[in-house]
C-alpha atoms as a PDB file:
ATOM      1  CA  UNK A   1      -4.466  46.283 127.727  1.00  0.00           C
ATOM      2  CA  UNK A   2      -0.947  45.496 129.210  1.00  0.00           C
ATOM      3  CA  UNK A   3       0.851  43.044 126.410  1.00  0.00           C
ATOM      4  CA  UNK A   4       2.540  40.327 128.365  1.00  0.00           C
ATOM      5  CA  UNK A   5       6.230  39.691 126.844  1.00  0.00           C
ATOM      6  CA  UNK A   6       9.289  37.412 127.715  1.00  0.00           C
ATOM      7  CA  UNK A   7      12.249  39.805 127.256  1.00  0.00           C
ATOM      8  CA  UNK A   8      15.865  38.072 126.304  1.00  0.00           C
ATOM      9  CA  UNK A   9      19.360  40.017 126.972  1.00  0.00           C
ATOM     10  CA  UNK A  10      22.105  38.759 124.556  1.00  0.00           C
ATOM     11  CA  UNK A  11      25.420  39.739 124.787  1.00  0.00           C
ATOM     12  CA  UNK A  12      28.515  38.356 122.878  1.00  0.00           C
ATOM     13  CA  UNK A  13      30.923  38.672 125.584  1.00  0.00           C
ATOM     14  CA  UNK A  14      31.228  40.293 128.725  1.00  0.00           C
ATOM     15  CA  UNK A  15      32.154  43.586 127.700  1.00  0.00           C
ATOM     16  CA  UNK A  16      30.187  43.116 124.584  1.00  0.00           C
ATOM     17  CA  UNK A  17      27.260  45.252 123.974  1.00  0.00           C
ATOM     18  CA  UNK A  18      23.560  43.718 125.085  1.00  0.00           C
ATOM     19  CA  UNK A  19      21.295  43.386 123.034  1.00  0.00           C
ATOM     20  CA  UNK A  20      17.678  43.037 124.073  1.00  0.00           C
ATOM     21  CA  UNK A  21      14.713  41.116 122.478  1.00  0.00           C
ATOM     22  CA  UNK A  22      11.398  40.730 123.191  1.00  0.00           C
ATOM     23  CA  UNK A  23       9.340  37.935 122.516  1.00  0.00           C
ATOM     24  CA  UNK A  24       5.470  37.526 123.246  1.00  0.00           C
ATOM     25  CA  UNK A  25       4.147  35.452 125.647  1.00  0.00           C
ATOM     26  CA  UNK A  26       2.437  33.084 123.282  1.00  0.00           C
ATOM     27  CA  UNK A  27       5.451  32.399 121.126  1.00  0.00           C
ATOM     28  CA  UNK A  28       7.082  30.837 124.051  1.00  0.00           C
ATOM     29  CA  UNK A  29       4.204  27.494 123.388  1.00  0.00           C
ATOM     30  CA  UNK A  30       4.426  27.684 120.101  1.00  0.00           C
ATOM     31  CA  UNK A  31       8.408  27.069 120.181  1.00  0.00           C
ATOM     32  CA  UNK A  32       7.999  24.457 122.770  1.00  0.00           C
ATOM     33  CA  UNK A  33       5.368  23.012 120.404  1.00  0.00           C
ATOM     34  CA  UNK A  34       7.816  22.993 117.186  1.00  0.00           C
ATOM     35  CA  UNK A  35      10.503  21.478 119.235  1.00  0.00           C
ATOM     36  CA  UNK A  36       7.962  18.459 120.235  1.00  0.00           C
ATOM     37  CA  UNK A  37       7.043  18.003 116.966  1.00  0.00           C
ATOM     38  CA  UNK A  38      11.123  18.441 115.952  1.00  0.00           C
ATOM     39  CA  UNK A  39      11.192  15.600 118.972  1.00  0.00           C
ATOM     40  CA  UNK A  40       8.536  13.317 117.257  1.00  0.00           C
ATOM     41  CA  UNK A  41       9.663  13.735 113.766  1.00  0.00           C
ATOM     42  CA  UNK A  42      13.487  12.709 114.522  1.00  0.00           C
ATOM     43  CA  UNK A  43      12.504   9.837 116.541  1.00  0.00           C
ATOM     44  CA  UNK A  44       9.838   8.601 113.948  1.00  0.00           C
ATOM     45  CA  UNK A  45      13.015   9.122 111.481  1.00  0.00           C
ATOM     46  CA  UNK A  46      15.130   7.333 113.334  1.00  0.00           C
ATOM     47  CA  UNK A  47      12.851   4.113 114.020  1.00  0.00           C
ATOM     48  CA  UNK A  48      12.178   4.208 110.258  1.00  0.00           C
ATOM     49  CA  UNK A  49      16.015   4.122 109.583  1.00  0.00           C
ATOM     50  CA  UNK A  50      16.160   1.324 112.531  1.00  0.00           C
ATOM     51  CA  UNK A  51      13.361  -0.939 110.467  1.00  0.00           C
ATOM     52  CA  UNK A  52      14.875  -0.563 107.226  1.00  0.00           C
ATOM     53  CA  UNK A  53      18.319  -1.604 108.754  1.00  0.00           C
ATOM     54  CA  UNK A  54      16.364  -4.723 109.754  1.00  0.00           C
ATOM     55  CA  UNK A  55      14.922  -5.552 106.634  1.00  0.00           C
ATOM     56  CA  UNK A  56      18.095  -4.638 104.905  1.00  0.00           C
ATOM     57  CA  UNK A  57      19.664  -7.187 106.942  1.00  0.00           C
ATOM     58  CA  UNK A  58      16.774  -9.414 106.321  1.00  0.00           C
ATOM     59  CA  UNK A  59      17.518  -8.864 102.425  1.00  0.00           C
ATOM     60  CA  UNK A  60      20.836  -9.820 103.092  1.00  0.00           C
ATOM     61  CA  UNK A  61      19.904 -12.916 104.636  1.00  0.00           C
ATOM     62  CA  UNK A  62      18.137 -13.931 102.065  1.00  0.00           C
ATOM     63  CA  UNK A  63      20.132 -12.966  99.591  1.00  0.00           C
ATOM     64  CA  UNK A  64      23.011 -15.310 100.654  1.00  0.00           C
ATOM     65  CA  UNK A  65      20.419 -17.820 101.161  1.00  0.00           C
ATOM     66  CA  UNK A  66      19.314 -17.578  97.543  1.00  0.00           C
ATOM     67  CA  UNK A  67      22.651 -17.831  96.256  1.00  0.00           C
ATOM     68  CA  UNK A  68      23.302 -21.000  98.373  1.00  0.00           C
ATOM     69  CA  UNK A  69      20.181 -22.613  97.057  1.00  0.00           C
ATOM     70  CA  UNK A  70      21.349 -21.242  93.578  1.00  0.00           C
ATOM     71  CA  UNK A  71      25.102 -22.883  93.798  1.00  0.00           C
ATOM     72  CA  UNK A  72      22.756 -25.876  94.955  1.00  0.00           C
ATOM     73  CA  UNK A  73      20.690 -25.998  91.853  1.00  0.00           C
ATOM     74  CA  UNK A  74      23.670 -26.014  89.603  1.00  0.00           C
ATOM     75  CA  UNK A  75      25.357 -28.353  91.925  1.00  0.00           C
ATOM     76  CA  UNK A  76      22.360 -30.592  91.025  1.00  0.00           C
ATOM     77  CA  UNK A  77      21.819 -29.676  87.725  1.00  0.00           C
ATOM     78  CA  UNK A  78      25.646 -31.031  86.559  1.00  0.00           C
ATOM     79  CA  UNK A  79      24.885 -33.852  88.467  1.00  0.00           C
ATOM     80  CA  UNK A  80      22.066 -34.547  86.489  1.00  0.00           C
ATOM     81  CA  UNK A  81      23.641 -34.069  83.021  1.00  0.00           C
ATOM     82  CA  UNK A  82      26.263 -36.370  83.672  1.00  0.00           C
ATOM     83  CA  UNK A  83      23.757 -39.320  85.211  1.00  0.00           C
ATOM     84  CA  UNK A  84      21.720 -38.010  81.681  1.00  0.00           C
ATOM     85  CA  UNK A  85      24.741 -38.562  79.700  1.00  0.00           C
ATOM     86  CA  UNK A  86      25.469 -41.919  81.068  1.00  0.00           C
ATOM     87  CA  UNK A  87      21.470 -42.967  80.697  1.00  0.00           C
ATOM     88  CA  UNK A  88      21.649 -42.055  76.809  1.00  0.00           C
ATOM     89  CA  UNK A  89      24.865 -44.062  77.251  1.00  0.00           C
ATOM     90  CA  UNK A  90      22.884 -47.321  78.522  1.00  0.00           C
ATOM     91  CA  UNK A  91      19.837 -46.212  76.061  1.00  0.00           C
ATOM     92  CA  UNK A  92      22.316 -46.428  73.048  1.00  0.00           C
ATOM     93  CA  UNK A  93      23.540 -49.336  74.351  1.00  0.00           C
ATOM     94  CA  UNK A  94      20.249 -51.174  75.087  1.00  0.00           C
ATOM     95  CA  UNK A  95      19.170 -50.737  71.595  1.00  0.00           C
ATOM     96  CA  UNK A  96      22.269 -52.101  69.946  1.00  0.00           C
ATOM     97  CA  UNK A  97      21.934 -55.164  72.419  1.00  0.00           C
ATOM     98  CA  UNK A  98      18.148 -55.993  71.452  1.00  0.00           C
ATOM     99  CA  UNK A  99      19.103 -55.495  67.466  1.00  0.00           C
ATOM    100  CA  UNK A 100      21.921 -58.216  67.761  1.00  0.00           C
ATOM    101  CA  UNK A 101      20.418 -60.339  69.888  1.00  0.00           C
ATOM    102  CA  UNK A 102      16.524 -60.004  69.743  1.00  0.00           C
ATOM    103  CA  UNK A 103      17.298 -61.627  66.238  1.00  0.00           C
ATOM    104  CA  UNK A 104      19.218 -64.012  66.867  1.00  0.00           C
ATOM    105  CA  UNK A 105      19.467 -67.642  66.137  1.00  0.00           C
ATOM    106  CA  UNK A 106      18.936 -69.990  68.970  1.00  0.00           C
ATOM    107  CA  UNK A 107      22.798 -70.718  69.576  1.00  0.00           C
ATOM    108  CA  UNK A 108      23.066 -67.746  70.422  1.00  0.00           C
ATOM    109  CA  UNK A 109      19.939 -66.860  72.453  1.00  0.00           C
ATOM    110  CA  UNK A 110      21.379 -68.881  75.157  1.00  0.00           C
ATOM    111  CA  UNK A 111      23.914 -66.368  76.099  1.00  0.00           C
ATOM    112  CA  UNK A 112      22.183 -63.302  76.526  1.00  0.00           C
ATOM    113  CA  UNK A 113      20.535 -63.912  79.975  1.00  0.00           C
ATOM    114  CA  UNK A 114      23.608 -64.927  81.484  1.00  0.00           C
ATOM    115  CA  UNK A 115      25.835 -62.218  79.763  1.00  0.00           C
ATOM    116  CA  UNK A 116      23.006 -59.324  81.018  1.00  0.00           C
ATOM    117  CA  UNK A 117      22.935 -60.634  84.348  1.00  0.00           C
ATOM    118  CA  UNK A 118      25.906 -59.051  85.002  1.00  0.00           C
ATOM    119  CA  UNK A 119      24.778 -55.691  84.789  1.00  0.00           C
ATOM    120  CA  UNK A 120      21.521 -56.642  87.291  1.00  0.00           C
ATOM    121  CA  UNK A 121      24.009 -57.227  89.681  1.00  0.00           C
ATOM    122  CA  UNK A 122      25.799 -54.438  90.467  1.00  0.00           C
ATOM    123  CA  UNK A 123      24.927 -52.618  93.837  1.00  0.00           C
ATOM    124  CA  UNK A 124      22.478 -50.107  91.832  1.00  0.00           C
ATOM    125  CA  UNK A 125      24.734 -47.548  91.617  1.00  0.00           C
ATOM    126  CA  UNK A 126      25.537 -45.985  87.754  1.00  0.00           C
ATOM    127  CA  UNK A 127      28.723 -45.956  87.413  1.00  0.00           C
ATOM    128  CA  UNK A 128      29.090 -49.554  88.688  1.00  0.00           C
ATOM    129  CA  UNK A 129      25.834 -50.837  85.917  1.00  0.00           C
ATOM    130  CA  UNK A 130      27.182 -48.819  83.547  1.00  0.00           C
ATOM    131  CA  UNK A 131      30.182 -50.395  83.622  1.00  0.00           C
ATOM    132  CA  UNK A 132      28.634 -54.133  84.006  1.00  0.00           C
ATOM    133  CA  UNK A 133      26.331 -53.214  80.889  1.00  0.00           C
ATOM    134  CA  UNK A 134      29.588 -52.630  78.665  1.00  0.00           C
ATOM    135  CA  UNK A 135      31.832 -55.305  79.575  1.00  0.00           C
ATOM    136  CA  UNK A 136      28.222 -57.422  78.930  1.00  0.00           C
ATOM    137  CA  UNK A 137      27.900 -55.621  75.660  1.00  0.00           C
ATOM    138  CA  UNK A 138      31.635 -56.105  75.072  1.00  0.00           C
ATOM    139  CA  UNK A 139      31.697 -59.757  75.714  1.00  0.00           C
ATOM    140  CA  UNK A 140      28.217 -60.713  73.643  1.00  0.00           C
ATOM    141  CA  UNK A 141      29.795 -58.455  70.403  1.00  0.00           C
ATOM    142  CA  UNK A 142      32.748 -60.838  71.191  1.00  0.00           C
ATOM    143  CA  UNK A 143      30.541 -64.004  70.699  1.00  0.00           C
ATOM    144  CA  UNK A 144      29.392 -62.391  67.951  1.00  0.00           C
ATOM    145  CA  UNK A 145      31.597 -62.135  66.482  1.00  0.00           C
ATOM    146  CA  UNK A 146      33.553 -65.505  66.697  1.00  0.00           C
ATOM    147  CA  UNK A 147      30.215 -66.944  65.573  1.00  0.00           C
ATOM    148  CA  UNK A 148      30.711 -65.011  62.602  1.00  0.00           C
ATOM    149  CA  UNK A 149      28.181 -62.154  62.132  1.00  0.00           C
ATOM    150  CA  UNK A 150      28.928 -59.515  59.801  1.00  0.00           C
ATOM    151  CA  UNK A 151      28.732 -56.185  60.200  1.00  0.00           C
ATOM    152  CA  UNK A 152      25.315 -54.092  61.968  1.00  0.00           C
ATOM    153  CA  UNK A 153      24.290 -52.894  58.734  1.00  0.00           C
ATOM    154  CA  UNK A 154      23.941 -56.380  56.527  1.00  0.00           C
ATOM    155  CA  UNK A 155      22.911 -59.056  59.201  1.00  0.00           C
ATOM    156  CA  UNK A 156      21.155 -57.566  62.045  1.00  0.00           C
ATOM    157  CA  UNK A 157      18.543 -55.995  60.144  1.00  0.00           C
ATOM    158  CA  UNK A 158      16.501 -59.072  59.109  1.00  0.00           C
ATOM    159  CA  UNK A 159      13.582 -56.698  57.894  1.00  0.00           C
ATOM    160  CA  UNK A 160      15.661 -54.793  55.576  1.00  0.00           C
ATOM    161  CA  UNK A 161      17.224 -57.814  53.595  1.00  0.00           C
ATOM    162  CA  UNK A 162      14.278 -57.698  51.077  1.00  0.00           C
ATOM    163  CA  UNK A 163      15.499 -54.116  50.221  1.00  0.00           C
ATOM    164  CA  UNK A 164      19.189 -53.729  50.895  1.00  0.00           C
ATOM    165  CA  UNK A 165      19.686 -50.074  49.489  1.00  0.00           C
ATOM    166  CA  UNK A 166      17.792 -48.933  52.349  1.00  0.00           C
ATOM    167  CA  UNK A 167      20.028 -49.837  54.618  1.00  0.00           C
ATOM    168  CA  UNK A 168      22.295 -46.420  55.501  1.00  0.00           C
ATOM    169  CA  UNK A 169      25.596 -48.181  54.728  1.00  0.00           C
ATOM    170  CA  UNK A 170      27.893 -45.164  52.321  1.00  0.00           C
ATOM    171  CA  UNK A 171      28.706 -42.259  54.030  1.00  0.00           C
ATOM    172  CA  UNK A 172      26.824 -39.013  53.760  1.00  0.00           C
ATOM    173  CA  UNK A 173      30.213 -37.147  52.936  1.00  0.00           C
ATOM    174  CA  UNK A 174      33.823 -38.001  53.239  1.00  0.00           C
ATOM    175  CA  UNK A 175      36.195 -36.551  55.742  1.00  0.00           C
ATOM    176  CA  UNK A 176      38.071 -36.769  58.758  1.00  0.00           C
ATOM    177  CA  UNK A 177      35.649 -37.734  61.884  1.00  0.00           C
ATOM    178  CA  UNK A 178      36.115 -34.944  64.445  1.00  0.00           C
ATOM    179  CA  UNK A 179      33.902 -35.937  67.374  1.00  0.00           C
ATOM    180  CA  UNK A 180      33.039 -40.276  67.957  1.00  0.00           C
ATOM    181  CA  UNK A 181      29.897 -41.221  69.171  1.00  0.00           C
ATOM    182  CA  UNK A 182      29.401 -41.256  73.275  1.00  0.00           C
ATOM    183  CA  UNK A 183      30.294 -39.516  76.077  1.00  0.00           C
ATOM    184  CA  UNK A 184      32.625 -36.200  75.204  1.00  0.00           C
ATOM    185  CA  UNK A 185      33.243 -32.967  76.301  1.00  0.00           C
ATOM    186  CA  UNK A 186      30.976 -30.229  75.147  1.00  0.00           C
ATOM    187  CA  UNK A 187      32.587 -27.626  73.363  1.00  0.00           C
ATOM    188  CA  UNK A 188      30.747 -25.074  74.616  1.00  0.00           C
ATOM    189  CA  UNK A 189      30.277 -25.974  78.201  1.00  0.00           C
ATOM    190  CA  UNK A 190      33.214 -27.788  78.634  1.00  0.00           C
ATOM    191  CA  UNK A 191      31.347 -29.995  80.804  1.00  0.00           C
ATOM    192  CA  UNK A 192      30.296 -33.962  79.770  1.00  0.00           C
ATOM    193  CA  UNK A 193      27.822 -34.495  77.527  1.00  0.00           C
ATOM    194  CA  UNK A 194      26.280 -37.739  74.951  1.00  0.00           C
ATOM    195  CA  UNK A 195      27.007 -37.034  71.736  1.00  0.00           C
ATOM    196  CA  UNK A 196      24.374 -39.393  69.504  1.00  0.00           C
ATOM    197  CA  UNK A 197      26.131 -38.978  66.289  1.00  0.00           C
ATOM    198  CA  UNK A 198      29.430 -38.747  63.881  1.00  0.00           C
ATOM    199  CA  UNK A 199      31.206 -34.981  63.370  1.00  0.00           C
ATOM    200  CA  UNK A 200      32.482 -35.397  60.062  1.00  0.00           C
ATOM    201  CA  UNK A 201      34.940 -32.514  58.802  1.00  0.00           C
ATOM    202  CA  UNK A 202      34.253 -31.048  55.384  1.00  0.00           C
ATOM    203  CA  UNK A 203      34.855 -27.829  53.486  1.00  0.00           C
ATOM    204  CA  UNK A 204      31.978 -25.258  53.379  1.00  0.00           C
ATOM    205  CA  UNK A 205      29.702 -26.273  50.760  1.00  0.00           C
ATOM    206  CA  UNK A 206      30.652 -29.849  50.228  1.00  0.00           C
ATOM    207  CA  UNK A 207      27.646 -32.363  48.791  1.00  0.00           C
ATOM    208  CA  UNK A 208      25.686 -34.130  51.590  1.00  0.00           C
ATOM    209  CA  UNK A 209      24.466 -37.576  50.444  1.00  0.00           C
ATOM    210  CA  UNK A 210      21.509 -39.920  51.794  1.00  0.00           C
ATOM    211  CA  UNK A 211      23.174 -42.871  53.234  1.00  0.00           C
ATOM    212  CA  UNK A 212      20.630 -45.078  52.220  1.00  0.00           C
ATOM    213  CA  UNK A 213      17.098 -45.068  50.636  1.00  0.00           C
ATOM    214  CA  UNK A 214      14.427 -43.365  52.488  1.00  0.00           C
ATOM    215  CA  UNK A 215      11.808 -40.607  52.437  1.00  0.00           C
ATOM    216  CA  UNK A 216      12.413 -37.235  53.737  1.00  0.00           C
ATOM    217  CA  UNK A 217      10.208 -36.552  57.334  1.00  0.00           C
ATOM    218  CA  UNK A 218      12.067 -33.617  58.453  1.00  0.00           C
ATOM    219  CA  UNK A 219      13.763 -30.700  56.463  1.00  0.00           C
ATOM    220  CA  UNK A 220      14.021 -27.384  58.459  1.00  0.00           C
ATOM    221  CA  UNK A 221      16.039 -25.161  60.652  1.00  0.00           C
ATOM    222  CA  UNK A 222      16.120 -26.633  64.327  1.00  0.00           C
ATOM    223  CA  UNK A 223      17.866 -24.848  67.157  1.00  0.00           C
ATOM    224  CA  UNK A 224      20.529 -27.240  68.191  1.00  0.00           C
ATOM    225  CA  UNK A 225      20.883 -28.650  64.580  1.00  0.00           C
ATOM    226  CA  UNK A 226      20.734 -25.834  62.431  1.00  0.00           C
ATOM    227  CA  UNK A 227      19.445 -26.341  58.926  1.00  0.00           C
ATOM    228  CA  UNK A 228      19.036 -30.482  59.375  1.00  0.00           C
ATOM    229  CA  UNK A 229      17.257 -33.335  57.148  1.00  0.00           C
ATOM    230  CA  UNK A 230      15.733 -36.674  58.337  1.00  0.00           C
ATOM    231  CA  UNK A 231      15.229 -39.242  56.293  1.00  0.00           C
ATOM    232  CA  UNK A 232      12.923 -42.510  57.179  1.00  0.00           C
ATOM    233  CA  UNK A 233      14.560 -46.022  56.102  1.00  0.00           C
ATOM    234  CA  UNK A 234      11.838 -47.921  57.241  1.00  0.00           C
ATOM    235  CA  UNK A 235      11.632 -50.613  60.204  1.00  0.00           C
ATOM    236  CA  UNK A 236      12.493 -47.672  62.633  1.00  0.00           C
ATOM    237  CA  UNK A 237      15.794 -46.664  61.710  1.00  0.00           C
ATOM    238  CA  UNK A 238      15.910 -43.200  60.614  1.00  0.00           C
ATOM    239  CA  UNK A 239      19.046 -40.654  59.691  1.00  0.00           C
ATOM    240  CA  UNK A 240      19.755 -37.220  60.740  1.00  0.00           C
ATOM    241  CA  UNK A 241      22.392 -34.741  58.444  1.00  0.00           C
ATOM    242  CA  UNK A 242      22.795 -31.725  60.877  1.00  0.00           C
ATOM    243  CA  UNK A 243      24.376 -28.104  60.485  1.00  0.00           C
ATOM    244  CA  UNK A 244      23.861 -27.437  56.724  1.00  0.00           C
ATOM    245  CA  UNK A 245      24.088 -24.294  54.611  1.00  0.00           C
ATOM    246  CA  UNK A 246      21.956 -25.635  51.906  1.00  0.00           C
ATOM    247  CA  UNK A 247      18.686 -28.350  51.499  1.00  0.00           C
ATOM    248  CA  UNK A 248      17.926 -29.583  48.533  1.00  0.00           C
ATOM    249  CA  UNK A 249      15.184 -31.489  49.104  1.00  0.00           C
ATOM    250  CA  UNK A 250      11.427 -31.466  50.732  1.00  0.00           C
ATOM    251  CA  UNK A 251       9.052 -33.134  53.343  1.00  0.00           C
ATOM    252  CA  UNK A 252       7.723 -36.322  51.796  1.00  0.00           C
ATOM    253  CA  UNK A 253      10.409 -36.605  49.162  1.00  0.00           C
ATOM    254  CA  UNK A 254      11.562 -40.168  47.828  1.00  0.00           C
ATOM    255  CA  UNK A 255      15.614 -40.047  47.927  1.00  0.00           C
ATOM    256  CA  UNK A 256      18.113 -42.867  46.748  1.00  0.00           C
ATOM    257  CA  UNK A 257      21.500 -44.019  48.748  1.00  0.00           C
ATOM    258  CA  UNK A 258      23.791 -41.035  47.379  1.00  0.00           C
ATOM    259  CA  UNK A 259      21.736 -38.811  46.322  1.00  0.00           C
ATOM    260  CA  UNK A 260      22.818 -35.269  46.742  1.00  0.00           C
ATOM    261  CA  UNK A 261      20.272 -34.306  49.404  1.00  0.00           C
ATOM    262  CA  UNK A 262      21.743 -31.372  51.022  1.00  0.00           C
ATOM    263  CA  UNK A 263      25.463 -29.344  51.671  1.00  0.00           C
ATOM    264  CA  UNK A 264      27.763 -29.035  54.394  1.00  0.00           C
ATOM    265  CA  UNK A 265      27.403 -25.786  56.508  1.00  0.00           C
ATOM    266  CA  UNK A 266      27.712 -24.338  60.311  1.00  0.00           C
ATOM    267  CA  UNK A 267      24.483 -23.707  61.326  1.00  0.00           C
ATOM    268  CA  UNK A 268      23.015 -24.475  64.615  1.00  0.00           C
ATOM    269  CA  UNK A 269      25.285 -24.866  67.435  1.00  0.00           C
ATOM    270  CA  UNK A 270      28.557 -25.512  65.931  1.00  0.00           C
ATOM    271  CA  UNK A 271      31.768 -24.415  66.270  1.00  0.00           C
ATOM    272  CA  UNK A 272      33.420 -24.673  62.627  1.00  0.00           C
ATOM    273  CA  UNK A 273      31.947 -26.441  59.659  1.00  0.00           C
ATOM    274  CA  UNK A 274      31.146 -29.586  59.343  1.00  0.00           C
ATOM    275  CA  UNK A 275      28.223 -32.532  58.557  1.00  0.00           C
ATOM    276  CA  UNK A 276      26.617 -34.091  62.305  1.00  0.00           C
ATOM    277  CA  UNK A 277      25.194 -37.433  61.017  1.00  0.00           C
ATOM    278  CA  UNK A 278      22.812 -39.499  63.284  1.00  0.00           C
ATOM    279  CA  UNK A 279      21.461 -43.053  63.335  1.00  0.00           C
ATOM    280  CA  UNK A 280      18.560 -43.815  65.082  1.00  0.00           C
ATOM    281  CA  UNK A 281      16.464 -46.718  65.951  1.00  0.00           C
ATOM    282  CA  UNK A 282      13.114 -46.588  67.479  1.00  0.00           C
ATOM    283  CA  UNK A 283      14.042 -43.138  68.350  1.00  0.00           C
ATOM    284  CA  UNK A 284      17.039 -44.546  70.530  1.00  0.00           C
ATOM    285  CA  UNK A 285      20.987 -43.136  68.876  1.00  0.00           C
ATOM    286  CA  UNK A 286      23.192 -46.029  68.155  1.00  0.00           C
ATOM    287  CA  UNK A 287      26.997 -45.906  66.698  1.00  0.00           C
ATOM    288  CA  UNK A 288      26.657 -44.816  63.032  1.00  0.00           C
ATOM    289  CA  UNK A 289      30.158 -46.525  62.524  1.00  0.00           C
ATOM    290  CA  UNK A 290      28.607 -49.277  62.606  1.00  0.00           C
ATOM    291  CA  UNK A 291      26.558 -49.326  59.531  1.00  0.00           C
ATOM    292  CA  UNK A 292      29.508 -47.664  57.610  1.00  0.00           C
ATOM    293  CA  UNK A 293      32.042 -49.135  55.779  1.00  0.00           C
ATOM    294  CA  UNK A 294      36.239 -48.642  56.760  1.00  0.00           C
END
């Protein structure tokens, strides 16, 4: 039986020797059969490269779209902490209104609608209440004050006058105030922030004393505080020592104006040590200065 055979002459030039090869017939469709394959593989290649440049462009998109939403969010989210910073603001505020004036004696009761009006009508916009609720504030401490009121701590705390010693009037510990109470600048962020309390500088160590009589409710590590105490005066007003290195007392524990109750320290979120000292009513941060003597 005759073998059928394709026969190829190669030569590398024309004077160049020839060199002859013989293939079989049936190689001939099995070459024409790789290269279709060859043919189907590269094009299936190249349509995968084609769909993944698509949905690498697709990432892309929404990528960028992601970080627009993102630089959104924190647009949003400063926003917020500022209008929170001027609510605790107002909140602060509100409470030391009511505790001067929910009290008071009828002479005076007449000028607290017309003095709070003021900040009702504003055009609703924060800045422009805030505002009208401290020049309201401002002018009805003024009228207190020509009426002659004394001081936060002694006359506007009608349910404490039965037991004056609980009233947190001495300071905790005595130093130079770092950081008021209000609006500030975080130290950390650098951006606004409420600050509820008094910073008081002291040395490392330094005795922390209980501004007034009270029993301990809190004594623990928090995360913002550090290693902080809070002590309940009675008719909602509470105080908070923040950022010590040492507690010396316990949950349920009976203290006395001065005692030793704890000692100055940097724990928490703090940048150097000293004491944070809060005054709270109802929950709500007013002005320790107030209480406080000098």
């Amino acid at each position: 039986m005759n073998n059928k055979f394709y026969t190829l002459l190669i030569t590398p030039g024309a004077h160049g020797k020839i060199h002859k090869v013989q293939l079989p017939f049936y190689v001939v469709p099995l070459v024409l059969g790789l290269c279709v394959v060859g043919v189907l593989m590269v094009a299936g290649l190249a349509t995968s490269y084609a769909r993944m440049l698509v949905k690498v462009s697709d990432y892309n998109t929404v990528r960028s779209e992601r970080e627009a939403l993102k630089q959104r969010y924190h647009t949003l989210e400063d926003k917020v902490s500022r209008v929170n910073v001027k609510l605790n603001s107002l909140q602060s505020l509100a409470t030391e209104v009511a505790l001067a004036y929910g009290f008071g004696n009828s002479r005076q009761m007449h000028v607290t609608p017309a003095l709070l009006s003021m900040a009702s009508e504003s055009n609703g916009t924060l800045d422009t209440s805030y505002r009208a609720s401290l020049y309201a504030f401002n002018a009805m401490r003024t009228v207190s004050l020509d009426n002659g009121r004394g001081p936060l701590g002694q006359t506007l705390l009608p349910g404490m006058l039965d037991d004056p010693s609980a009233i947190p009037s001495i300071w905790p510990v005595h130093g130079r105030v770092t950081a008021g109470f209000g609006e500030r600048l975080d130290p950390f962020s650098g951006e606004g922030a409420f600050h509820p309390g008094l910073d008081i500088s002291a040395s490392y160590g330094t005795d922390v004393e209980a501004a007034g009589d009270g029993m301990v409710i809190e004594a623990a590590r928090d995360a913002g505080y550090g290693r902080s105490i809070l002590i309940d005066h009675g008719d909602g007003i509470s105080t908070r020592y923040g950022h010590l290195s040492k507690i010396f007392v316990v949950v349920g524990e009976e203290v006395k104006r001065g005692e030793t109750i704890g000692a100055v320290g940097m724990s928490g979120r703090t940048t150097g040590p000293h004491l944070h000292y809060e005054v709270r009513i109802h929950g709500a941060p007013v002005n320790p200065s107030r209480f406080l003597p000098g």
